[in-house]
Protein backbone atom coordinates (compact mmCIF):
# COMPACT_ATOMS: atom_id res chain seq x y z
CA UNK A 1 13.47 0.33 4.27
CA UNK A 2 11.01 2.68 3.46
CA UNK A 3 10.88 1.16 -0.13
CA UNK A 4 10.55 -2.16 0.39
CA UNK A 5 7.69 -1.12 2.92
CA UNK A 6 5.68 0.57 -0.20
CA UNK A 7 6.69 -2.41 -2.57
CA UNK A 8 5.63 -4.80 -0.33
CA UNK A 9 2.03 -3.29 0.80
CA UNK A 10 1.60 -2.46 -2.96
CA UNK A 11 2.59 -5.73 -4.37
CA UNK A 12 0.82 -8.19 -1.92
CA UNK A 13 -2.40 -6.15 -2.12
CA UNK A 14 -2.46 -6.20 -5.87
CA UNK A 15 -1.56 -10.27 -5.68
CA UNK A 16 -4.48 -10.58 -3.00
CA UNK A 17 -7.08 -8.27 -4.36
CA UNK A 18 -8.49 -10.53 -7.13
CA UNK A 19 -11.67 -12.52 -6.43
CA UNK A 20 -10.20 -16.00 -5.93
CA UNK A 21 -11.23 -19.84 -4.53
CA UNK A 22 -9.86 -18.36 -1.12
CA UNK A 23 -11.05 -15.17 -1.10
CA UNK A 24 -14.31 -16.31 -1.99
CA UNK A 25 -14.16 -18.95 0.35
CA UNK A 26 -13.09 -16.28 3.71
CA UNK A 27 -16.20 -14.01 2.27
CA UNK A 28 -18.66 -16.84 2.40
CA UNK A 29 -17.96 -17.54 5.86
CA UNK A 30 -18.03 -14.06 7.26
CA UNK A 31 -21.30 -14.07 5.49
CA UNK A 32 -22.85 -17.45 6.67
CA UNK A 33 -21.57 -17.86 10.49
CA UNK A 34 -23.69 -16.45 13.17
CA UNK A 35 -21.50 -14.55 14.31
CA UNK A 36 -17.32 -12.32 13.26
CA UNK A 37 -16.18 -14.42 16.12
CA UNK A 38 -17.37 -17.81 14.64
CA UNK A 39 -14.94 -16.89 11.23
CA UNK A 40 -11.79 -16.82 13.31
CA UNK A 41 -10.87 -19.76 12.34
CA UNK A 42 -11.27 -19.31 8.75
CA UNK A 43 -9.21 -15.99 8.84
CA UNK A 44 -6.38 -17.40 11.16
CA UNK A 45 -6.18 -20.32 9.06
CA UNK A 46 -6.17 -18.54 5.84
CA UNK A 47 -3.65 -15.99 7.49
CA UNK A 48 -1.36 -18.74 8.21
CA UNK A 49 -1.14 -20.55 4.99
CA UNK A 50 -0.43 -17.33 3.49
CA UNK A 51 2.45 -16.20 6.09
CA UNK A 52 3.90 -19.89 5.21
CA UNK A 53 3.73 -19.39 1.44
CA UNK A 54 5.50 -15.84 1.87
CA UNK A 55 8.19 -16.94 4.09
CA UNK A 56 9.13 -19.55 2.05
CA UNK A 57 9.25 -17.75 -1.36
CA UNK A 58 11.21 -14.90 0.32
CA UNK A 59 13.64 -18.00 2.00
CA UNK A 60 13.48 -19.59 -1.44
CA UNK A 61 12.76 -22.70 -0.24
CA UNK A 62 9.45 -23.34 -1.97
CA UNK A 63 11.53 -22.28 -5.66
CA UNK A 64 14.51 -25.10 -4.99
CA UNK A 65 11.03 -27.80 -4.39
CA UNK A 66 9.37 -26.80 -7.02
CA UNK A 67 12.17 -26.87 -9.27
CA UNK A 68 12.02 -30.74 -9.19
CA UNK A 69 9.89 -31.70 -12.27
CA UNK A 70 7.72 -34.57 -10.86
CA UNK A 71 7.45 -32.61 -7.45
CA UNK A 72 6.11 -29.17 -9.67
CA UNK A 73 3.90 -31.91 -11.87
CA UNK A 74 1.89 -33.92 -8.76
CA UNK A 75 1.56 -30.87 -7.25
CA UNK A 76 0.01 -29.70 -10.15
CA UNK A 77 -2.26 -32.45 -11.15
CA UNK A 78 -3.57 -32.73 -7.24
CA UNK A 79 -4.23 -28.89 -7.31
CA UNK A 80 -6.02 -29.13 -10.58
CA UNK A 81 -8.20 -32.07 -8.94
CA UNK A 82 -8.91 -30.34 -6.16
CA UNK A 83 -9.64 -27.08 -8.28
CA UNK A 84 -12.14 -29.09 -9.91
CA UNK A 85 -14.01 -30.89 -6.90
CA UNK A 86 -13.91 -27.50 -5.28
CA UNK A 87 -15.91 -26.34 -8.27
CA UNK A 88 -18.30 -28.87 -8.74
CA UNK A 89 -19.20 -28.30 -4.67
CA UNK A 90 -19.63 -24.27 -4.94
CA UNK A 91 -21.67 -24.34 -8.18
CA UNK A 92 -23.92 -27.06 -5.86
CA UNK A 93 -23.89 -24.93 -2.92
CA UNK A 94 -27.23 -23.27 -2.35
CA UNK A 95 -27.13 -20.05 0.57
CA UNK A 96 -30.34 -20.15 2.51
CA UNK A 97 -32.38 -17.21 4.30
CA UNK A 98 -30.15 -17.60 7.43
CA UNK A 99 -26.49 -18.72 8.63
CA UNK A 100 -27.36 -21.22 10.62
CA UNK A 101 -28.99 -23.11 7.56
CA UNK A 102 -26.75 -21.93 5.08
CA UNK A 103 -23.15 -22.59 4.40
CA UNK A 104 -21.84 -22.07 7.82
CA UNK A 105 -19.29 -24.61 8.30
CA UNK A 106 -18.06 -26.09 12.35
CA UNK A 107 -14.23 -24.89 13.32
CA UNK A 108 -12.86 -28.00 12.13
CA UNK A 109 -14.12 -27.70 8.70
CA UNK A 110 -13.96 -24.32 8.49
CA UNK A 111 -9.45 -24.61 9.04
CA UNK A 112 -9.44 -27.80 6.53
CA UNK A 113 -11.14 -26.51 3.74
CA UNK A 114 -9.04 -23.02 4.71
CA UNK A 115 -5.56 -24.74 4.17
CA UNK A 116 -6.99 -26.69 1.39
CA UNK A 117 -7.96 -23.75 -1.00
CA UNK A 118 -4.65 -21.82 0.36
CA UNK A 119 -2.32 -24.50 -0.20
CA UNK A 120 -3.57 -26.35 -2.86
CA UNK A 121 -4.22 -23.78 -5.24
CA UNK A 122 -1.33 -23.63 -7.99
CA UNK A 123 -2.13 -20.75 -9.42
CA UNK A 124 -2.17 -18.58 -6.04
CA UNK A 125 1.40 -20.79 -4.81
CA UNK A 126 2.77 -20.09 -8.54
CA UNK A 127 2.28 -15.99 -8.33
CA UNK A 128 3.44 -15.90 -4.43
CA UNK A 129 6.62 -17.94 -5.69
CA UNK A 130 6.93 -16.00 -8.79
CA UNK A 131 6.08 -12.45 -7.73
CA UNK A 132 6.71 -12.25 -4.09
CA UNK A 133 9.66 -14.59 -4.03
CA UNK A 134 11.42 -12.98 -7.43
CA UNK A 135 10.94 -9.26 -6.00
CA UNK A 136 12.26 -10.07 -2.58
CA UNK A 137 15.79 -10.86 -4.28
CA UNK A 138 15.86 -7.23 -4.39
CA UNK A 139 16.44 -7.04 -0.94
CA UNK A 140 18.96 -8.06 1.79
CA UNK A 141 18.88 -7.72 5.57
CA UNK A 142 16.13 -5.60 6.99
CA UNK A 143 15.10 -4.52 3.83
CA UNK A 144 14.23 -8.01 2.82
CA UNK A 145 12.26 -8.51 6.62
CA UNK A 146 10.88 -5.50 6.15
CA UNK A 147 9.34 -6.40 2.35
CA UNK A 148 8.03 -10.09 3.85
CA UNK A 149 6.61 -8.71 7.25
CA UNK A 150 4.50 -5.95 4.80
CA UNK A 151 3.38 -8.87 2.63
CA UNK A 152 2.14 -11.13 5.83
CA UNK A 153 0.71 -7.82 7.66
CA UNK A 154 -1.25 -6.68 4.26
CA UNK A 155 -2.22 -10.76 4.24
CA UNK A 156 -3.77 -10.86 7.58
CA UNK A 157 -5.24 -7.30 7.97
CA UNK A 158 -7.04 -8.19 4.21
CA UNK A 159 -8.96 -11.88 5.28
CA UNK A 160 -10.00 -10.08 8.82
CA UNK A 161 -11.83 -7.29 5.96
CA UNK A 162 -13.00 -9.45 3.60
CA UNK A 163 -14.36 -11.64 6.41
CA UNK A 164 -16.19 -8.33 7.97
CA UNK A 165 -17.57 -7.52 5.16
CA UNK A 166 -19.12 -10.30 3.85
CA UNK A 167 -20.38 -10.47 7.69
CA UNK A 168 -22.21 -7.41 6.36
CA UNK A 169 -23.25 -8.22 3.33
CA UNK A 170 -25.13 -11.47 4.88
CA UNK A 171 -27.03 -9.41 7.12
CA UNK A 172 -28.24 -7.76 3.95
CA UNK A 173 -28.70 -10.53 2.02
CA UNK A 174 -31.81 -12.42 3.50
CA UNK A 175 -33.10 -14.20 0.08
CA UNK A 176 -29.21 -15.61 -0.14
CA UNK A 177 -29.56 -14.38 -4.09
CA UNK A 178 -26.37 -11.82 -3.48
CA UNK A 179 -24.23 -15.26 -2.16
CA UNK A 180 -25.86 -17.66 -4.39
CA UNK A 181 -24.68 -15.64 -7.31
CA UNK A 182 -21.21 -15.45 -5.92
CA UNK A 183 -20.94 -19.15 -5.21
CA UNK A 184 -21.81 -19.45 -9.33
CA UNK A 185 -18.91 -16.79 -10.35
CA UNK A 186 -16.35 -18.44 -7.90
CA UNK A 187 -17.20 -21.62 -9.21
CA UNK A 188 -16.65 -20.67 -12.90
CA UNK A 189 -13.52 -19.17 -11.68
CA UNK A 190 -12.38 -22.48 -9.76
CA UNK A 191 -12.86 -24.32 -13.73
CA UNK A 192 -11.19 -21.47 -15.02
CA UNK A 193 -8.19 -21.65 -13.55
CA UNK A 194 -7.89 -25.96 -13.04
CA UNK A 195 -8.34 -25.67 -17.49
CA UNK A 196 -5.58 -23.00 -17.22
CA UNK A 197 -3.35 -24.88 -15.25
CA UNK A 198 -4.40 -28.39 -16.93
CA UNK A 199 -2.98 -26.71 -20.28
CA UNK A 200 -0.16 -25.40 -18.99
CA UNK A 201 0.46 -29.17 -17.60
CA UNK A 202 -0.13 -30.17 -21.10
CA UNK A 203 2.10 -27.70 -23.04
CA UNK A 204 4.95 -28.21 -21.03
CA UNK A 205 4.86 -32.38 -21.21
């Protein structure tokens, strides 16, 4: 049990790690609400999505869906459009001198756009299905709860950080130059990733 504890915590912190369209997105918001409290909702939602994903690559549920060619391929071409307009809207996204006129977004928007960039990003779905879910057939029984629970617990305890610390980091960043800059990167890394995937779409037709 003990093993699959360490595999887990190492493997969904390495998956997570990464600067991504969701962890960019969780870091913006600690960084432009008012207040920690006013990011709960990106961070639970966030949380969530990723708890969902896990479960159902360790269930193998989301590998028997997926397995279904035109399922995998509209998934993929909505994720790749999405990746794109997602894009498009960070590079355009301008972080002003304070939260309440910068990118801080209301509750509502805050758990759609959330779900959006966790659940219809390919690339993140892919390596949770591929990694997580392939690894976890190491396991049976408690072992296997055990691996799964340390992937969800490593999931939630990282968007609560990443959220705190770009709380921070706003505080610190009055000319909005620091967020500004990271809206660019995440952007190029949004196109990135939709070309990646668009090619793999491409290759495999």
């Amino acid at each position: 049990m003990i093993a699959a504890f360490i595999h887990g915590f190492i493997l969904a912190f390495g998956l997570i790690l990464p600067l991504g369209v969701q962890n960019v997105f969780v870091f913006n918001q600690g960084a432009t609400q008012p207040s920690f409290i006013r990011a709960l909702p990106v961070i639970i939602t966030a949380s969530i999505c990723d708890t969902i994903l896990i479960s159902l690559a360790v269930l193998g549920v989301s590998v028997i869906v997926l397995d279904v060619y035109w399922i995998r391929l509209g998934f993929m071409v909505v994720g790749i459009l999405f990746l794109l307009y997602m894009g498009s809207v960070t590079w355009k996204s301008k972080s002003s001198t304070t939260a309440s006129n910068g990118d801080a977004l209301a509750p509502s928007k805050q758990i759609a756009f959330a779900a959006s960039v966790s659940l219809l990003n390919p690339h993140a779905i892919m390596d949770t299905i591929g990694v997580i879910g392939t690894s976890s057939l190491s396991y049976s029984g408690v072992e296997k709860l055990t691996f799964a629970l340390t992937c969800i617990i490593v999931s939630w305890i990282w968007f609560f950080f990443l959220a705190f610390v770009g709380k921070k980091v706003g505080k610190l960043d009055q000319s909005g130059k620091i967020m500004n800059s990271l809206n660019k990167v995440s952007a190029l890394i949004m196109f990135g990733t939709a070309i990646y995937l668009l090619y793999g779409v491409v290759v495999a037709s």
